[in-house]
PDB file of N, CA and C in Angstrom:
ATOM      1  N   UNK A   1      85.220  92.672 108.712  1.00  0.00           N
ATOM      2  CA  UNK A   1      86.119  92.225 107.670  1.00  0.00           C
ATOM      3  C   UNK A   1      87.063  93.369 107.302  1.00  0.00           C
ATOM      4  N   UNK A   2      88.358  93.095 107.298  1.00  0.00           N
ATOM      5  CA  UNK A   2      89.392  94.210 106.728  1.00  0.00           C
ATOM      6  C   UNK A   2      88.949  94.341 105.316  1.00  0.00           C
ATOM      7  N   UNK A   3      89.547  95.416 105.141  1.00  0.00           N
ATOM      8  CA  UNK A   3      89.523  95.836 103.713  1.00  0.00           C
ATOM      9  C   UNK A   3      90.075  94.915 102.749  1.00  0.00           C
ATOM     10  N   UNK A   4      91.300  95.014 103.474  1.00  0.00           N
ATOM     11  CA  UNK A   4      92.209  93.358 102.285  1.00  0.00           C
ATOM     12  C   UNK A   4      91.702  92.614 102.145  1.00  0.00           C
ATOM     13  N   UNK A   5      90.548  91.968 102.838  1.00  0.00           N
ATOM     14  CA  UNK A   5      89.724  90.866 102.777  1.00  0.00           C
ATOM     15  C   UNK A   5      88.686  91.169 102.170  1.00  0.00           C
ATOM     16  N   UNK A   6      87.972  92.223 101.599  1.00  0.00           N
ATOM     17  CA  UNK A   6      87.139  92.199 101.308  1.00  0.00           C
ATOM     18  C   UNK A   6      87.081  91.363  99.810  1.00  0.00           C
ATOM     19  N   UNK A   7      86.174  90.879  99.547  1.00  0.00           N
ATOM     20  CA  UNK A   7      85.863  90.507  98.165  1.00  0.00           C
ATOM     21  C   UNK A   7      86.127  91.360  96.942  1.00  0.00           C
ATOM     22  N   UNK A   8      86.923  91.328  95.699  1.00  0.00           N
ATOM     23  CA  UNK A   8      87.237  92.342  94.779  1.00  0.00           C
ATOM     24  C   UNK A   8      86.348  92.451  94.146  1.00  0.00           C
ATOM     25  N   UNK A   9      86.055  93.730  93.529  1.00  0.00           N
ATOM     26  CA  UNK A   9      84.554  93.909  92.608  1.00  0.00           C
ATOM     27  C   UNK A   9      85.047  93.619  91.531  1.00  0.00           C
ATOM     28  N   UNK A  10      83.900  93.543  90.470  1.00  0.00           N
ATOM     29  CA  UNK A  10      84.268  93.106  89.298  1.00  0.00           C
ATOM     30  C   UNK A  10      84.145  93.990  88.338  1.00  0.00           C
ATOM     31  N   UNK A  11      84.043  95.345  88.843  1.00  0.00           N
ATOM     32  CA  UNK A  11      83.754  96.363  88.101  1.00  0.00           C
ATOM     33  C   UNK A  11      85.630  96.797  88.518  1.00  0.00           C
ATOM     34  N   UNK A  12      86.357  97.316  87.450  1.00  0.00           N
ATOM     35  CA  UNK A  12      87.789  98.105  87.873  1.00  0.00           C
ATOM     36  C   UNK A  12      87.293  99.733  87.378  1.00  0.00           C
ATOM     37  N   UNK A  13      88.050 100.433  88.102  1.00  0.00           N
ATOM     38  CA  UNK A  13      87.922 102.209  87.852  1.00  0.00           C
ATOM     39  C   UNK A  13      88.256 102.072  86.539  1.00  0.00           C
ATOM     40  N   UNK A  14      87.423 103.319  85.782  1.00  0.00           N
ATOM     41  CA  UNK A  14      87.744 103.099  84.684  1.00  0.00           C
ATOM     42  C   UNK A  14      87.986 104.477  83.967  1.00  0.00           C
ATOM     43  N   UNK A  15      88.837 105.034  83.462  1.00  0.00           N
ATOM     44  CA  UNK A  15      88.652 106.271  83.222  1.00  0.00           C
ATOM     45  C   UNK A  15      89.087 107.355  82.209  1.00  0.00           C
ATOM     46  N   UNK A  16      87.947 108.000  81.433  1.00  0.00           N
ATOM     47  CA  UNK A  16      87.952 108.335  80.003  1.00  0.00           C
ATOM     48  C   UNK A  16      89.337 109.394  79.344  1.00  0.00           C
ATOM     49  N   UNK A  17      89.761 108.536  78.305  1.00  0.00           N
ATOM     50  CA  UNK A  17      91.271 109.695  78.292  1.00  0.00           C
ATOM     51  C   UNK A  17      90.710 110.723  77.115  1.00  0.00           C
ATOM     52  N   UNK A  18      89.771 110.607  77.176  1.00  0.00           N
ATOM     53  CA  UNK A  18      89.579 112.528  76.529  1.00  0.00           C
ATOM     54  C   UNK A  18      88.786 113.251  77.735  1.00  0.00           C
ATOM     55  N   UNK A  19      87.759 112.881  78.293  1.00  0.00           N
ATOM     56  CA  UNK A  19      87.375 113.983  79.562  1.00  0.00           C
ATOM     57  C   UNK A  19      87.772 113.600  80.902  1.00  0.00           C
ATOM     58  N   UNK A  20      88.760 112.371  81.126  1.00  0.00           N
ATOM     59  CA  UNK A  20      89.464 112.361  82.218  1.00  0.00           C
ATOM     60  C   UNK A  20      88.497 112.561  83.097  1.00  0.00           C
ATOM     61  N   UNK A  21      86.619 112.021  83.232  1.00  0.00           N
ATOM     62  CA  UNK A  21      86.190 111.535  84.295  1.00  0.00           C
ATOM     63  C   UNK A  21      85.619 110.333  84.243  1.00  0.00           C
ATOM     64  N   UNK A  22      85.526 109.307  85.898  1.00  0.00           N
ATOM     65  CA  UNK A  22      85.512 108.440  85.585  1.00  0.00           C
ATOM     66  C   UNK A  22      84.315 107.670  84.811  1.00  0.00           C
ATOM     67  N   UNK A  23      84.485 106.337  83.853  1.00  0.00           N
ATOM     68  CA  UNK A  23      83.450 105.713  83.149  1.00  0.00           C
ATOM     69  C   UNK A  23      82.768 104.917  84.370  1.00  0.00           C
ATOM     70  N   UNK A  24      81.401 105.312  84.303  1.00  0.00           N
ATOM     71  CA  UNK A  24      80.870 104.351  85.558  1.00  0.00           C
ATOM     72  C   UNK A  24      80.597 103.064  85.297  1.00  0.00           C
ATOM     73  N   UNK A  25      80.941 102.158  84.319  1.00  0.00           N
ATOM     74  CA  UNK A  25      80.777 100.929  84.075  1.00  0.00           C
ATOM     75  C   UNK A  25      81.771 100.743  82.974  1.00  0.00           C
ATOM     76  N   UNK A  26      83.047 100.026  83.562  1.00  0.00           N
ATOM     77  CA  UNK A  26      83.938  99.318  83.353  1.00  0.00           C
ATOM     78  C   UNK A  26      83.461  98.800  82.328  1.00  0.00           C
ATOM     79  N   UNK A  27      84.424  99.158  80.816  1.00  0.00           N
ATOM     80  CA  UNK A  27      83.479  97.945  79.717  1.00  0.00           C
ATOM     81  C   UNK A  27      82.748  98.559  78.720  1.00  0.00           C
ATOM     82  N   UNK A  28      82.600  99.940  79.121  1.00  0.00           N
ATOM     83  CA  UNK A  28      81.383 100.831  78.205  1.00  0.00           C
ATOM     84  C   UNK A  28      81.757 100.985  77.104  1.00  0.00           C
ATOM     85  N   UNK A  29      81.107 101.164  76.633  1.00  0.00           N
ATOM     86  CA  UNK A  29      81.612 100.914  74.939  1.00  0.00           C
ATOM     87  C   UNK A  29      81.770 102.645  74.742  1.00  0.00           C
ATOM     88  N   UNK A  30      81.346 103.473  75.872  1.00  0.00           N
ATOM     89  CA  UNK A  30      81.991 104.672  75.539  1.00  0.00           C
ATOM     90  C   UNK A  30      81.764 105.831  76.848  1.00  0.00           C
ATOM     91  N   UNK A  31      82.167 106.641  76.486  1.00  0.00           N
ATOM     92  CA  UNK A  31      82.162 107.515  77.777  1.00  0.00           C
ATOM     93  C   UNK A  31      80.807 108.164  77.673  1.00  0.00           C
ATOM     94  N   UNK A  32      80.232 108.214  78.774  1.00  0.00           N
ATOM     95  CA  UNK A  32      78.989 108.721  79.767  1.00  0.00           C
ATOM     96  C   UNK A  32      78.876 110.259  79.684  1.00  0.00           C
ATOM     97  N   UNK A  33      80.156 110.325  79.605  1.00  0.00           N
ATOM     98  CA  UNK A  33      79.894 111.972  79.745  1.00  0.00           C
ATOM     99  C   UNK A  33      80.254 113.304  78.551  1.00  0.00           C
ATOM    100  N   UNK A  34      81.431 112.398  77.574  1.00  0.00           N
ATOM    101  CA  UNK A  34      81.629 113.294  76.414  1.00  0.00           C
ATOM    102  C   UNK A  34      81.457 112.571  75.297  1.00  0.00           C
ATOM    103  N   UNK A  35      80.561 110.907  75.702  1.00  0.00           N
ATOM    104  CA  UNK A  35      79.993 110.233  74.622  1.00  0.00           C
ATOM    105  C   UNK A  35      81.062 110.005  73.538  1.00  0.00           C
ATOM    106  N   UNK A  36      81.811 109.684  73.776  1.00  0.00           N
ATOM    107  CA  UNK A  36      83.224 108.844  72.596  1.00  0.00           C
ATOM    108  C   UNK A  36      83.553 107.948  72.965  1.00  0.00           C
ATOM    109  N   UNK A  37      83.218 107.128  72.076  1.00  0.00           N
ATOM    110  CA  UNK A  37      83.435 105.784  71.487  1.00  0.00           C
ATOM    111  C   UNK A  37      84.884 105.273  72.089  1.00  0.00           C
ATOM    112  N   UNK A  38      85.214 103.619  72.865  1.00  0.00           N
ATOM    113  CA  UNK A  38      86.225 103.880  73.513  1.00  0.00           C
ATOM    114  C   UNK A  38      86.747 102.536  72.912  1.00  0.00           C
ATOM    115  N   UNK A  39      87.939 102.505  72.945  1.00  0.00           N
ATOM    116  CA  UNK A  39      88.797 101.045  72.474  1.00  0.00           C
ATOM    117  C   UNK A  39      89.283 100.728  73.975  1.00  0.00           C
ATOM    118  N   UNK A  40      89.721  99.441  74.473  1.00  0.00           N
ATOM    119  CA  UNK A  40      89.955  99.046  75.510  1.00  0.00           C
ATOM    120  C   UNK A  40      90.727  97.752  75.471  1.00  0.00           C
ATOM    121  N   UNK A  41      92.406  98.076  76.430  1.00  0.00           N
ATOM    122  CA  UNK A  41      93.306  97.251  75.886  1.00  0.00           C
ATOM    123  C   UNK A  41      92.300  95.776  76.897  1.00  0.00           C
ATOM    124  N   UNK A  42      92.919  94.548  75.870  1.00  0.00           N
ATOM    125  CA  UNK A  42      92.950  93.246  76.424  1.00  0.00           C
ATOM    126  C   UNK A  42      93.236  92.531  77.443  1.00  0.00           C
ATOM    127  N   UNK A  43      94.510  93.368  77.444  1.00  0.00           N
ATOM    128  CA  UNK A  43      95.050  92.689  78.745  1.00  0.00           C
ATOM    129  C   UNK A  43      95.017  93.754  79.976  1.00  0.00           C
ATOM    130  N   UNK A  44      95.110  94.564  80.228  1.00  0.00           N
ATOM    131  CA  UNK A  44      94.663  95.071  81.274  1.00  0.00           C
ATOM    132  C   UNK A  44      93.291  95.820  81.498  1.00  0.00           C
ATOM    133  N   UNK A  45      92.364  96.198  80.786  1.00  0.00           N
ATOM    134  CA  UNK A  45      91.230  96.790  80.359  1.00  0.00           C
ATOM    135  C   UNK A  45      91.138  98.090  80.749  1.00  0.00           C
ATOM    136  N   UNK A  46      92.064  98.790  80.185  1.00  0.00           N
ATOM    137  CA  UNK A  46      91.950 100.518  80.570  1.00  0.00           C
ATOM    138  C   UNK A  46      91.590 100.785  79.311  1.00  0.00           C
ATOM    139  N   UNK A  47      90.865 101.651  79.500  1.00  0.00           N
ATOM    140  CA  UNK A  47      90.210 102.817  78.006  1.00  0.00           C
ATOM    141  C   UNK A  47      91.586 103.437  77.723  1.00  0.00           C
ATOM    142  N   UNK A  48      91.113 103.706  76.468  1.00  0.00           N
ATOM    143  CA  UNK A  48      92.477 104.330  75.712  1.00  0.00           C
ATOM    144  C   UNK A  48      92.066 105.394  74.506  1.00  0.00           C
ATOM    145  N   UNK A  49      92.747 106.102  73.927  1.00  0.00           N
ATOM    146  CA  UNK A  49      92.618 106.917  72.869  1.00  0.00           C
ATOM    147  C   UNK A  49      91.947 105.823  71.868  1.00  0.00           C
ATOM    148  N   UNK A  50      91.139 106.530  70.881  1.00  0.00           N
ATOM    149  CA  UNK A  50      90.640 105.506  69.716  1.00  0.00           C
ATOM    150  C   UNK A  50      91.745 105.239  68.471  1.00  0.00           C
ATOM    151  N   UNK A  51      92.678 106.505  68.572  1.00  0.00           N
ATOM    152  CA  UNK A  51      93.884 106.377  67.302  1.00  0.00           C
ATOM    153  C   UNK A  51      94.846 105.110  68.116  1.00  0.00           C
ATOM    154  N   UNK A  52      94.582 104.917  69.203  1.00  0.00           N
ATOM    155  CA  UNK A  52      95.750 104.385  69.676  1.00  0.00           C
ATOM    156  C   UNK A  52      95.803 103.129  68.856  1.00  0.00           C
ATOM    157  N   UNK A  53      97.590 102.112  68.454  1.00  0.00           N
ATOM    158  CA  UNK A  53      97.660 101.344  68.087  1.00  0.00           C
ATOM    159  C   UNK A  53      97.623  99.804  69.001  1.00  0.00           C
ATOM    160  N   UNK A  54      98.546 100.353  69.809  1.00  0.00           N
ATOM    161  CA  UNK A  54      98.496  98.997  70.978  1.00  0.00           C
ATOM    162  C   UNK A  54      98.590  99.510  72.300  1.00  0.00           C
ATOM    163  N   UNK A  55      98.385  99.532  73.248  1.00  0.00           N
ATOM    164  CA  UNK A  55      97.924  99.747  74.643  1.00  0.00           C
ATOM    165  C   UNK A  55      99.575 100.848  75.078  1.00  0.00           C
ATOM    166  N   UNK A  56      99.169 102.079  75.839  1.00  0.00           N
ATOM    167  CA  UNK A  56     100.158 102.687  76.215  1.00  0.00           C
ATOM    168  C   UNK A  56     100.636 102.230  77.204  1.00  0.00           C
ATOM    169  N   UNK A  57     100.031 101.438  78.221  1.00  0.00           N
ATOM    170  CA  UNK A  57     100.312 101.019  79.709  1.00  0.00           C
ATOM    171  C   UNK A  57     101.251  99.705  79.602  1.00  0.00           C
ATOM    172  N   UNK A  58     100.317  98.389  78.561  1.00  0.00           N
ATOM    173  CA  UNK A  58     101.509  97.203  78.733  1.00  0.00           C
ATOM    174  C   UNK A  58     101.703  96.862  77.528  1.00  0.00           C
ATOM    175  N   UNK A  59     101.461  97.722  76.530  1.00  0.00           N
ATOM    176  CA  UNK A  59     101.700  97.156  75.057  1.00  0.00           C
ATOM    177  C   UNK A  59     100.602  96.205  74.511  1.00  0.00           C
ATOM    178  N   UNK A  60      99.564  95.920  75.282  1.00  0.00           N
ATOM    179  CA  UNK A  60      98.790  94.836  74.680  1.00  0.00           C
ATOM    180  C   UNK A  60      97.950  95.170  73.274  1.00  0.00           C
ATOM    181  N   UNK A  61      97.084  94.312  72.738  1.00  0.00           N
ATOM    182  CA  UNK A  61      96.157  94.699  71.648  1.00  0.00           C
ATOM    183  C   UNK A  61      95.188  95.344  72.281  1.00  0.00           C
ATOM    184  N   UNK A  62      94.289  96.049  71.114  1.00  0.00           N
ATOM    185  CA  UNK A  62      93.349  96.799  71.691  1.00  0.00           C
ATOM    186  C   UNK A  62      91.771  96.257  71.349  1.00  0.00           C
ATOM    187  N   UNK A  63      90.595  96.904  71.671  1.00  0.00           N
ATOM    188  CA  UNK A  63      89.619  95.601  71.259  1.00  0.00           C
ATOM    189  C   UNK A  63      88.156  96.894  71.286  1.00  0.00           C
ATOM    190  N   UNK A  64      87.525  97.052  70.325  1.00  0.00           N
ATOM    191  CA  UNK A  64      86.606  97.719  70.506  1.00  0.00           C
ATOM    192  C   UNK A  64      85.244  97.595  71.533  1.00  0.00           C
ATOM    193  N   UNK A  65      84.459  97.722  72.334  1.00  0.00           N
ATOM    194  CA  UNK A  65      83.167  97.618  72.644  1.00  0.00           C
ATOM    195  C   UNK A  65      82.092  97.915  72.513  1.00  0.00           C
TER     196      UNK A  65
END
């Protein structure tokens, strides 16, 4: 099977913007490794700063976990 074909996971990279390594489970309600608490936009689900107001990437709302 090519790669393009492969089946998409349902886990996306995910990755912490204060220690900038990655969260190993997409979704975490916080980072693994410097343990802070993470907000995560809606519409695209990237971690984000906790001051943040609405998503830096597409503007969306943000949503705690």
């Amino acid at each position: 099977m090519k790669r393009s074909e492969e089946p998409k996971s349902e886990e996306r990279r995910c990755i912490c913007p204060y220690c900038e390594e990655e969260i190993l489970k997409a979704g975490f309600p916080y980072c693994q490794r410097c343990r802070v608490t993470l907000r995560y936009c809606s519409r695209c689900q990237i971690a984000v700063v906790r001051e943040a107001t609405v998503c830096p990437h597409c503007g969306g709302e943000l949503e705690w976990r």
